[in-house]
PDB file of N, CA and C in Angstrom:
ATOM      1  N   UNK A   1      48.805   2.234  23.678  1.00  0.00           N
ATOM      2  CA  UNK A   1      48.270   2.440  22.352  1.00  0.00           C
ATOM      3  C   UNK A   1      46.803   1.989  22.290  1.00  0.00           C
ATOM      4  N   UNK A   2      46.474   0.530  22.575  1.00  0.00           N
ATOM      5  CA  UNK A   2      45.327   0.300  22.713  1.00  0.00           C
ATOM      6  C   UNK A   2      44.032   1.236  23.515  1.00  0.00           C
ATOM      7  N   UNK A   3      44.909   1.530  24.842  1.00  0.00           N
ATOM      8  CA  UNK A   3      44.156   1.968  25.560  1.00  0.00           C
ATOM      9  C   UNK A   3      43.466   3.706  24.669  1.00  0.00           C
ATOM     10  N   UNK A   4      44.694   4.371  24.083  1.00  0.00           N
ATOM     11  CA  UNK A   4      44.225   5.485  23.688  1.00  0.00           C
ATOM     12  C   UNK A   4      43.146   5.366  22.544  1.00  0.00           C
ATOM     13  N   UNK A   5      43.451   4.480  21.857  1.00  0.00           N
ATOM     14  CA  UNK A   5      42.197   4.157  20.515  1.00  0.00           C
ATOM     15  C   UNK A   5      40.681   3.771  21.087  1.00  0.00           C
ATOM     16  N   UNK A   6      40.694   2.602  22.409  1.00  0.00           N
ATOM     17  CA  UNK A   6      39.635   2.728  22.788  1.00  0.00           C
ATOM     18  C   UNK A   6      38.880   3.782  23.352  1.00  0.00           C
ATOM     19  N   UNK A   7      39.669   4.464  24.457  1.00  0.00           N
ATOM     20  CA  UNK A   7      39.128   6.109  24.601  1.00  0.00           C
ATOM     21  C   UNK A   7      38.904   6.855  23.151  1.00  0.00           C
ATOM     22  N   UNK A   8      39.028   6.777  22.227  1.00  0.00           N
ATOM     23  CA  UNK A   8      38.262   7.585  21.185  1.00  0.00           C
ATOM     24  C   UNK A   8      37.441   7.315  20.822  1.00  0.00           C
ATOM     25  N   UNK A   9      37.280   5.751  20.765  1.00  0.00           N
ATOM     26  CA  UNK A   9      36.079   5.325  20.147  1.00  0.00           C
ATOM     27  C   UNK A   9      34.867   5.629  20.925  1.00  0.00           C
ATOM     28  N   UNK A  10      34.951   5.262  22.454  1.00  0.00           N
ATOM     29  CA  UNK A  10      34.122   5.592  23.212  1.00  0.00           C
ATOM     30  C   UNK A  10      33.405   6.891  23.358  1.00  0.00           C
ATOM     31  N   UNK A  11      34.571   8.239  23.374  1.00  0.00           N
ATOM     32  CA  UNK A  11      34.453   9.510  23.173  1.00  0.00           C
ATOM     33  C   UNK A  11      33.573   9.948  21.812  1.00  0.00           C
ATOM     34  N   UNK A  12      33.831   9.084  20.660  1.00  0.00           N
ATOM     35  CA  UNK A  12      33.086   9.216  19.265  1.00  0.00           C
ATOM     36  C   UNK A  12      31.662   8.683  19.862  1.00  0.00           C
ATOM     37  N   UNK A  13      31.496   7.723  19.822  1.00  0.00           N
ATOM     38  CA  UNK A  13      30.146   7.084  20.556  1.00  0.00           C
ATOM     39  C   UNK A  13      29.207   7.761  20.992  1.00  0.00           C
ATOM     40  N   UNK A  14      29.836   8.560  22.244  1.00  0.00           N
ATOM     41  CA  UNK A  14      28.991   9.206  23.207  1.00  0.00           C
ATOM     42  C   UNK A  14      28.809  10.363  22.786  1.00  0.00           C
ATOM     43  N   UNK A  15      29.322  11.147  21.819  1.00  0.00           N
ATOM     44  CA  UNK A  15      29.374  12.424  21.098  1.00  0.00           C
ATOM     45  C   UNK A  15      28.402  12.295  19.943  1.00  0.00           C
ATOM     46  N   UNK A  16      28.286  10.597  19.185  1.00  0.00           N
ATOM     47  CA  UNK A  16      28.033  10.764  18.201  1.00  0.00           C
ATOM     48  C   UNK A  16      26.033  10.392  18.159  1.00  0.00           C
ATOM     49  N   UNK A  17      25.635  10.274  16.806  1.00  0.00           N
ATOM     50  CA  UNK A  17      24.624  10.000  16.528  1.00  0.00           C
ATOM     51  C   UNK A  17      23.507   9.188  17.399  1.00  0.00           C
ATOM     52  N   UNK A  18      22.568   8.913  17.618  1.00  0.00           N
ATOM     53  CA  UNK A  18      21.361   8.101  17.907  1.00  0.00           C
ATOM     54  C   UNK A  18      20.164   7.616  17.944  1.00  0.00           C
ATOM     55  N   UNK A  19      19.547   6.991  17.913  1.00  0.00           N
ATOM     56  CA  UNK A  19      18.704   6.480  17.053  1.00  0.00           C
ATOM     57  C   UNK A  19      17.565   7.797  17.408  1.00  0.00           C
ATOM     58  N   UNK A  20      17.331   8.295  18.435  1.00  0.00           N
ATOM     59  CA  UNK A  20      16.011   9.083  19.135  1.00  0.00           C
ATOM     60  C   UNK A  20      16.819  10.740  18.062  1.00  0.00           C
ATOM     61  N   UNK A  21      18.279  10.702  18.107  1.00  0.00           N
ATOM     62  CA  UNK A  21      18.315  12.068  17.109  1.00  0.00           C
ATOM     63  C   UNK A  21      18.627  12.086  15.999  1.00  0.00           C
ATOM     64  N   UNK A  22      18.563  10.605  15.357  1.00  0.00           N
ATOM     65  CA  UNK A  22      18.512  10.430  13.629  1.00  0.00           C
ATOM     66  C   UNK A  22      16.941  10.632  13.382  1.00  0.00           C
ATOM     67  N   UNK A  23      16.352  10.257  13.972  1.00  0.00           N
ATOM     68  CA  UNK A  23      14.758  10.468  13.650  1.00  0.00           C
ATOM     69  C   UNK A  23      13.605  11.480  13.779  1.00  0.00           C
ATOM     70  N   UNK A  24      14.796  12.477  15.111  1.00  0.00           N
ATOM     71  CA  UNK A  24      14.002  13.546  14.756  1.00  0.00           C
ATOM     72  C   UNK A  24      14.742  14.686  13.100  1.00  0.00           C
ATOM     73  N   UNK A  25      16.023  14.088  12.933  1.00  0.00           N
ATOM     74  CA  UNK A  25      16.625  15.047  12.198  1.00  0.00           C
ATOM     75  C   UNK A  25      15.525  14.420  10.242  1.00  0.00           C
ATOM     76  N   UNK A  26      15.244  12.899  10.924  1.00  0.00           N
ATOM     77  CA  UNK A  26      14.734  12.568   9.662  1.00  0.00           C
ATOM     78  C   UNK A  26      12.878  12.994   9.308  1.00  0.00           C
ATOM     79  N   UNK A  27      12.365  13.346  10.739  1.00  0.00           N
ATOM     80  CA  UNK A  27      10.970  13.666  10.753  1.00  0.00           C
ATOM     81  C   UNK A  27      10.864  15.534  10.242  1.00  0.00           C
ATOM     82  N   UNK A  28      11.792  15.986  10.801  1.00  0.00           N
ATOM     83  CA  UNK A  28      11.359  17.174  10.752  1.00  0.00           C
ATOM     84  C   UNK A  28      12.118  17.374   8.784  1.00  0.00           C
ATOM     85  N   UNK A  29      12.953  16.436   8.133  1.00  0.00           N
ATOM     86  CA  UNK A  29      13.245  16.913   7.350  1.00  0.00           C
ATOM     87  C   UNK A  29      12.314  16.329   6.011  1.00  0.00           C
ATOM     88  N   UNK A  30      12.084  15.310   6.283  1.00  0.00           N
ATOM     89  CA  UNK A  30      11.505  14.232   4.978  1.00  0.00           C
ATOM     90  C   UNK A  30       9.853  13.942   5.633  1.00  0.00           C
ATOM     91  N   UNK A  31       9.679  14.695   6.597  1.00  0.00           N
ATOM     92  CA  UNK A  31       8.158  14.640   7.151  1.00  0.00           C
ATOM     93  C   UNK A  31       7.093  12.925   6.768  1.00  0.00           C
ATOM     94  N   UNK A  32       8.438  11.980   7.013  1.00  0.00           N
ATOM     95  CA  UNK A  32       7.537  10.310   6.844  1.00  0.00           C
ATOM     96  C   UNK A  32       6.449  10.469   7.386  1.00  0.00           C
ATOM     97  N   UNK A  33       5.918   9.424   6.684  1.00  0.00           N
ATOM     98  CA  UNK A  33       4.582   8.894   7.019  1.00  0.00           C
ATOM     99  C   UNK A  33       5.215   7.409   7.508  1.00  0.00           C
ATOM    100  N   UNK A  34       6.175   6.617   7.383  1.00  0.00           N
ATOM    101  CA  UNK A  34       6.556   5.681   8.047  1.00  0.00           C
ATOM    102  C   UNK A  34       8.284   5.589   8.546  1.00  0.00           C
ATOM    103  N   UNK A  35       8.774   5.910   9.648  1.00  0.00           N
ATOM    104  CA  UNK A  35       9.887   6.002  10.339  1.00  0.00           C
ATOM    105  C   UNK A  35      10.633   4.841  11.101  1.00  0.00           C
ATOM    106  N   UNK A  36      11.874   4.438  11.113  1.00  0.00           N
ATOM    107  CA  UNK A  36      12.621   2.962  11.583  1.00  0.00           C
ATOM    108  C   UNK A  36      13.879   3.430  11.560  1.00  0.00           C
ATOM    109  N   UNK A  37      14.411   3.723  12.634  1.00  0.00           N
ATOM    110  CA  UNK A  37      15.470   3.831  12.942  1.00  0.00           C
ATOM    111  C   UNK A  37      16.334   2.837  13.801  1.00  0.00           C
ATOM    112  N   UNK A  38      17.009   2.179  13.568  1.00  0.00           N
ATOM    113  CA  UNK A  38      17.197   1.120  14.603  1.00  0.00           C
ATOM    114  C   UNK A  38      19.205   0.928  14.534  1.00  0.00           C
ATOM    115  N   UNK A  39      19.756   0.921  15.461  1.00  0.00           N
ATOM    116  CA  UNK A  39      21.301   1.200  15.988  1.00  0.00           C
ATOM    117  C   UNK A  39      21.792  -0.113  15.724  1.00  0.00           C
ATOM    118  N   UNK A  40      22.269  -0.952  14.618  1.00  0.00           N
ATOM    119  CA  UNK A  40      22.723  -1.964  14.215  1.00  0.00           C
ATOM    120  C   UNK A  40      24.324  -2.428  14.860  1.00  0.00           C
ATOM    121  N   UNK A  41      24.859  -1.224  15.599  1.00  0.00           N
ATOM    122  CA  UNK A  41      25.955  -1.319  16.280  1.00  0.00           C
ATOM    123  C   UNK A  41      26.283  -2.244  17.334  1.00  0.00           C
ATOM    124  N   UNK A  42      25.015  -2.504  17.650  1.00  0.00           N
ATOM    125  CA  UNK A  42      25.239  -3.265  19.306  1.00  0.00           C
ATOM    126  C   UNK A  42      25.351  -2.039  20.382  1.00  0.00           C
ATOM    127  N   UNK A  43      24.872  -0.780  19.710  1.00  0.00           N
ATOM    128  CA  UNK A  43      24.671   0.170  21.108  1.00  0.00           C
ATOM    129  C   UNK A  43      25.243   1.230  20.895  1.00  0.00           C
ATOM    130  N   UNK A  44      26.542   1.170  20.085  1.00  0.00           N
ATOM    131  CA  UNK A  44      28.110   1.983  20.195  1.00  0.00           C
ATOM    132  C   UNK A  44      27.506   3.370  19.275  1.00  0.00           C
ATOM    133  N   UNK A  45      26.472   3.735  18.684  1.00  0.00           N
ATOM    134  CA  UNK A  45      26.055   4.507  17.477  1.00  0.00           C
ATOM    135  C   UNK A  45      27.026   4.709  16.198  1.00  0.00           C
ATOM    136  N   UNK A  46      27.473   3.850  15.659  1.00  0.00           N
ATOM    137  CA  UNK A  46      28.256   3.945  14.554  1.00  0.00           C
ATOM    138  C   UNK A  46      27.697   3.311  13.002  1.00  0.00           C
ATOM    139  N   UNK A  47      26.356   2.530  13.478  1.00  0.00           N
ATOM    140  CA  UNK A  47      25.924   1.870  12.006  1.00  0.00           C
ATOM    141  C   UNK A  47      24.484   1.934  12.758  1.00  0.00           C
ATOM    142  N   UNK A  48      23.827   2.315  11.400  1.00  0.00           N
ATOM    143  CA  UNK A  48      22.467   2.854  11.234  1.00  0.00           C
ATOM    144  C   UNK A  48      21.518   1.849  10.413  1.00  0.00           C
ATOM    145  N   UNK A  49      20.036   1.160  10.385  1.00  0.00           N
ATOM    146  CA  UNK A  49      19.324   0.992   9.607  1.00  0.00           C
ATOM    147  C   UNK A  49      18.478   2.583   9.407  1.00  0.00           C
ATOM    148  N   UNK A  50      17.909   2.649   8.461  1.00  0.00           N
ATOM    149  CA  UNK A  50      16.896   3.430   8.450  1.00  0.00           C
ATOM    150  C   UNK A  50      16.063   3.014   7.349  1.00  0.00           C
ATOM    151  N   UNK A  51      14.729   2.856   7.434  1.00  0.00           N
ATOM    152  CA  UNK A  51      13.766   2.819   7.136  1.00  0.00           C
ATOM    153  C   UNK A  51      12.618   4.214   6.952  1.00  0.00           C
ATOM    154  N   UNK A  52      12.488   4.636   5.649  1.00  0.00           N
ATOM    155  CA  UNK A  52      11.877   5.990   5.715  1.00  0.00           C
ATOM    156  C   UNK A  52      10.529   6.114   4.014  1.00  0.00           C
ATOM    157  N   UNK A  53       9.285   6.150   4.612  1.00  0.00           N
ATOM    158  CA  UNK A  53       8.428   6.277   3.720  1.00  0.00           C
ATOM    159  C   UNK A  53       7.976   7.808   3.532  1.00  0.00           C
ATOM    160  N   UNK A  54       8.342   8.369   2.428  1.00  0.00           N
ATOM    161  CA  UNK A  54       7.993   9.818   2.765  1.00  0.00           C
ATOM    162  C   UNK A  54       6.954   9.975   1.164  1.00  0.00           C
ATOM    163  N   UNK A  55       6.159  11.095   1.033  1.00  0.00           N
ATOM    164  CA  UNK A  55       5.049  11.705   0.561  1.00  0.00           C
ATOM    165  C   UNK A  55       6.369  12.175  -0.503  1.00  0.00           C
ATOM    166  N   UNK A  56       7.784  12.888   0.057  1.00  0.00           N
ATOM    167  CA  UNK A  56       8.513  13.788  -0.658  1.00  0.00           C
ATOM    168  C   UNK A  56       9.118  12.587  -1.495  1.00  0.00           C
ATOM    169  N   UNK A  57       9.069  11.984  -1.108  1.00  0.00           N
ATOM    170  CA  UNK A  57       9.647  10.454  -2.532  1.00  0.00           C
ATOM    171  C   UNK A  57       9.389  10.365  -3.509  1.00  0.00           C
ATOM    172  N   UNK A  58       8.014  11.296  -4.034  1.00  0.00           N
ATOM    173  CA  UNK A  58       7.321  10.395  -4.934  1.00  0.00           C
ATOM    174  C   UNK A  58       7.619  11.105  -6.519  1.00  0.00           C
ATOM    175  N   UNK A  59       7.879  10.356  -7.276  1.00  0.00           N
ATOM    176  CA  UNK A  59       8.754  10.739  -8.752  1.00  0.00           C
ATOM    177  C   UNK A  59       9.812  11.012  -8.709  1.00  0.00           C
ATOM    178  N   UNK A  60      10.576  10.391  -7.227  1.00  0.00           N
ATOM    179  CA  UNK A  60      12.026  10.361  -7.548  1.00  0.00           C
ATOM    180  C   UNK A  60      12.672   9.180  -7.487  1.00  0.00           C
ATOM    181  N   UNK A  61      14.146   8.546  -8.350  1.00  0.00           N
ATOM    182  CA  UNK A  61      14.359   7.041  -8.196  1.00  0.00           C
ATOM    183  C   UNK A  61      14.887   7.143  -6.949  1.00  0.00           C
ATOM    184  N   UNK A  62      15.449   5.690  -6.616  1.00  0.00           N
ATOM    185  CA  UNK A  62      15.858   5.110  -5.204  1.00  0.00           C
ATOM    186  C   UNK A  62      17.011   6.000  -5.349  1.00  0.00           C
ATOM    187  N   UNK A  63      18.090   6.463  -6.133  1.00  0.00           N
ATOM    188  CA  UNK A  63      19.227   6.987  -5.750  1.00  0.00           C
ATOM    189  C   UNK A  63      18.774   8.392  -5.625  1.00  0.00           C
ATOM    190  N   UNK A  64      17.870   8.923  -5.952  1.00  0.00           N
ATOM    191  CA  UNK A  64      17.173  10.102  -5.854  1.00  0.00           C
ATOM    192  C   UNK A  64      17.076  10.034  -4.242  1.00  0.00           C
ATOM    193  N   UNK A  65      16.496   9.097  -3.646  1.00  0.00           N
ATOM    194  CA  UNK A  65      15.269   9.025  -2.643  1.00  0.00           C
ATOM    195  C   UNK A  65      16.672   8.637  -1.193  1.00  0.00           C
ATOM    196  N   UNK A  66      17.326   8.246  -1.615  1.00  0.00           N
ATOM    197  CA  UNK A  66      19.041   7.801  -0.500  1.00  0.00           C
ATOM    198  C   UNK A  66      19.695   9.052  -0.970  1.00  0.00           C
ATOM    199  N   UNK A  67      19.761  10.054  -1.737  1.00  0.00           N
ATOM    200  CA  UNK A  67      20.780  10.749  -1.694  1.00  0.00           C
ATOM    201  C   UNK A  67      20.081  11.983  -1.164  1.00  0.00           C
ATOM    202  N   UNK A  68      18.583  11.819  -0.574  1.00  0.00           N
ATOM    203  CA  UNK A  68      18.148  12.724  -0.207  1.00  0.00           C
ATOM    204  C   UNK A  68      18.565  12.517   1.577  1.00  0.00           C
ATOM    205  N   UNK A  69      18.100  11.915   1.654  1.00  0.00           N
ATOM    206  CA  UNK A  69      18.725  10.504   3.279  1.00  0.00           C
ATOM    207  C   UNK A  69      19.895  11.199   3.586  1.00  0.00           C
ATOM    208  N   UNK A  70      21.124  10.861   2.781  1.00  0.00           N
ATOM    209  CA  UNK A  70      22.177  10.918   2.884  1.00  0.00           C
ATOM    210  C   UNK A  70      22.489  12.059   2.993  1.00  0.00           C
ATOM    211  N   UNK A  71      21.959  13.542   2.576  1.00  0.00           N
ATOM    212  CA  UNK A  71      22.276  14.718   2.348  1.00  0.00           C
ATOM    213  C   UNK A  71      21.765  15.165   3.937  1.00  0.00           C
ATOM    214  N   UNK A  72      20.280  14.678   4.489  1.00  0.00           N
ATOM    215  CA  UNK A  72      19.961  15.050   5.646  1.00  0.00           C
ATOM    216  C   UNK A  72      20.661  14.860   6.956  1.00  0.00           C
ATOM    217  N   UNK A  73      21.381  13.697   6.581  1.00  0.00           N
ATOM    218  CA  UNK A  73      22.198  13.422   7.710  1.00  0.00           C
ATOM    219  C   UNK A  73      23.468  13.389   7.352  1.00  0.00           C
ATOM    220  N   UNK A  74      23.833  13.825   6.880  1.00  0.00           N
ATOM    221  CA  UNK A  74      25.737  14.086   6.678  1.00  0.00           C
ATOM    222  C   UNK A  74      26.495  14.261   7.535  1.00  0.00           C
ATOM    223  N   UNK A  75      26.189  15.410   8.458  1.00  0.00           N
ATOM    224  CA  UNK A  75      26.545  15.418   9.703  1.00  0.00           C
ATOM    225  C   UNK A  75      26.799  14.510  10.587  1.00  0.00           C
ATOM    226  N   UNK A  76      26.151  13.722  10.802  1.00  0.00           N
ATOM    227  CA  UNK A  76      25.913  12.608  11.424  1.00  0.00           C
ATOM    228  C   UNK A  76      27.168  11.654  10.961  1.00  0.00           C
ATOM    229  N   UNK A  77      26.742  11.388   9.599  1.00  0.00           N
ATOM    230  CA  UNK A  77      27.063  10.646   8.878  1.00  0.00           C
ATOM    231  C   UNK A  77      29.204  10.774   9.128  1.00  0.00           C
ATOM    232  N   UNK A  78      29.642  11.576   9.567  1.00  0.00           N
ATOM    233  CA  UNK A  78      30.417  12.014   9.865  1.00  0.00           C
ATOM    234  C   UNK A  78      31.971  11.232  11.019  1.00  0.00           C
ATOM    235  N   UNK A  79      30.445  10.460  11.268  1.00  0.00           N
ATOM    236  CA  UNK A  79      31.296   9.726  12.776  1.00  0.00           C
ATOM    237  C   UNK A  79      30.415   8.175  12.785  1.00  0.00           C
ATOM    238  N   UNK A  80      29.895   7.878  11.414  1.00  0.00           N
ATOM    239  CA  UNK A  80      29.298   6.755  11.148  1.00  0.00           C
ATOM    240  C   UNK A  80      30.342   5.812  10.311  1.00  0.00           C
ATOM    241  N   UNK A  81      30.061   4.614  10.645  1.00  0.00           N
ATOM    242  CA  UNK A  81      30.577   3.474  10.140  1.00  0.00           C
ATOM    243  C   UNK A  81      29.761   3.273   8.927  1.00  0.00           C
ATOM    244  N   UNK A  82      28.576   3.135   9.223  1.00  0.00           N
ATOM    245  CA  UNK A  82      27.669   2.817   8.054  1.00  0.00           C
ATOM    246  C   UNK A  82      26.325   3.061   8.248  1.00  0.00           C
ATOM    247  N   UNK A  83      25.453   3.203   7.021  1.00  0.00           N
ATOM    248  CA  UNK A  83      24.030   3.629   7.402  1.00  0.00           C
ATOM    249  C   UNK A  83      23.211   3.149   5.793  1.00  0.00           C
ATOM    250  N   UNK A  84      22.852   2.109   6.335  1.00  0.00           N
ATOM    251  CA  UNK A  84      21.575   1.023   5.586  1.00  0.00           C
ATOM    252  C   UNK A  84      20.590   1.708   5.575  1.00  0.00           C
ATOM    253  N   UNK A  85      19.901   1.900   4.286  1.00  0.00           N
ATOM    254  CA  UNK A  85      19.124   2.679   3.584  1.00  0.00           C
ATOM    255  C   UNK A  85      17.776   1.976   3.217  1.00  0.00           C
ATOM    256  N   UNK A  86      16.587   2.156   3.473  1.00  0.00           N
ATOM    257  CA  UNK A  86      15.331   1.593   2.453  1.00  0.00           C
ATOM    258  C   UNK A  86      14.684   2.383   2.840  1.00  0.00           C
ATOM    259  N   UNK A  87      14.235   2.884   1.589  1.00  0.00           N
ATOM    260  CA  UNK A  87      13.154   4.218   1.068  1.00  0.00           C
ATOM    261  C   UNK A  87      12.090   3.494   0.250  1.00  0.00           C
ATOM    262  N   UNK A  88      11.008   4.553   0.447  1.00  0.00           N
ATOM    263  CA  UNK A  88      10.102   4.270  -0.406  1.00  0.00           C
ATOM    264  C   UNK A  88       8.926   5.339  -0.733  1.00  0.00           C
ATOM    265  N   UNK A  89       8.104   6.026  -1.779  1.00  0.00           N
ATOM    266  CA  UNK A  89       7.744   7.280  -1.791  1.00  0.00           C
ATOM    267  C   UNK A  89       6.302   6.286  -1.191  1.00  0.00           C
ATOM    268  N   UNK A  90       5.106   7.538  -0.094  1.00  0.00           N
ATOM    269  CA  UNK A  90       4.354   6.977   0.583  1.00  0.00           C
ATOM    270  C   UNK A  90       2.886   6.828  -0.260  1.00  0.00           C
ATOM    271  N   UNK A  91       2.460   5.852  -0.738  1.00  0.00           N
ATOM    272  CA  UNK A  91       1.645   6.544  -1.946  1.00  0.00           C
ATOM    273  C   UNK A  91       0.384   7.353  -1.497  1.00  0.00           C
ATOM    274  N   UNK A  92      -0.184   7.788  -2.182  1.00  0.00           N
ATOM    275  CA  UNK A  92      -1.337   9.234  -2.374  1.00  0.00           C
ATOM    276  C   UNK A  92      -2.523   8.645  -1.563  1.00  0.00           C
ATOM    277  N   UNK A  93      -3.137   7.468  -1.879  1.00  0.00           N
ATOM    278  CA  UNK A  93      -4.106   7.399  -0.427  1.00  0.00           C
ATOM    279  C   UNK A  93      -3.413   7.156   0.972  1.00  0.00           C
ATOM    280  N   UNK A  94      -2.180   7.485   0.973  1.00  0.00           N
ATOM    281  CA  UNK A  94      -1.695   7.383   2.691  1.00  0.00           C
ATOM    282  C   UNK A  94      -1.483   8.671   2.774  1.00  0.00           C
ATOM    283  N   UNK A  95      -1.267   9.659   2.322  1.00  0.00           N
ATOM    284  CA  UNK A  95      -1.239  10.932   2.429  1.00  0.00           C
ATOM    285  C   UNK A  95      -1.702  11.700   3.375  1.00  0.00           C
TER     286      UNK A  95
END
């Protein structure tokens, strides 16, 4: 029993998310001006920080600005444990 649960997890792991393809899925979608992706798992890809300053933020609230996050990576999000959120819109002289 054990043994079969750990073979999935492992199989999820290696199938699933990572930090080098949460960030391109988050560059090409929310085009930041400041990007942080970092694998809070201990390696396994199942829990996410992300850190994301985008231009497209700006006049929307924080649940605005995570449910945009959240919509980009759903997929992902799929075979995630968890995924820690801080947004922020990038202001107009960083543009």
């Amino acid at each position: 029993m054990f043994r079969v649960r750990f073979a999935r997890l492992l199989s999820t792991a290696a199938e699933g998310p990572t930090e080098a393809s949460i960030s391109k899925i988050l560059r090409s979608a929310l085009q930041p001006s400041k990007l942080n992706v970092q694998d809070i798992s201990g390696g396994c890809g199942v829990s996410f920080a992300v850190v994301v300053e985008s231009p497209m933020f700006r006049g929307k609230t924080i649940v605005e600005q995570h449910r945009m996050v959240n919509s980009v990576l759903k997929q992902e999000m799929e075979v995630m444990h968890a995924l820690r959120i801080s947004t922020k819109p990038t202001s107009p002289e960083h543009s």
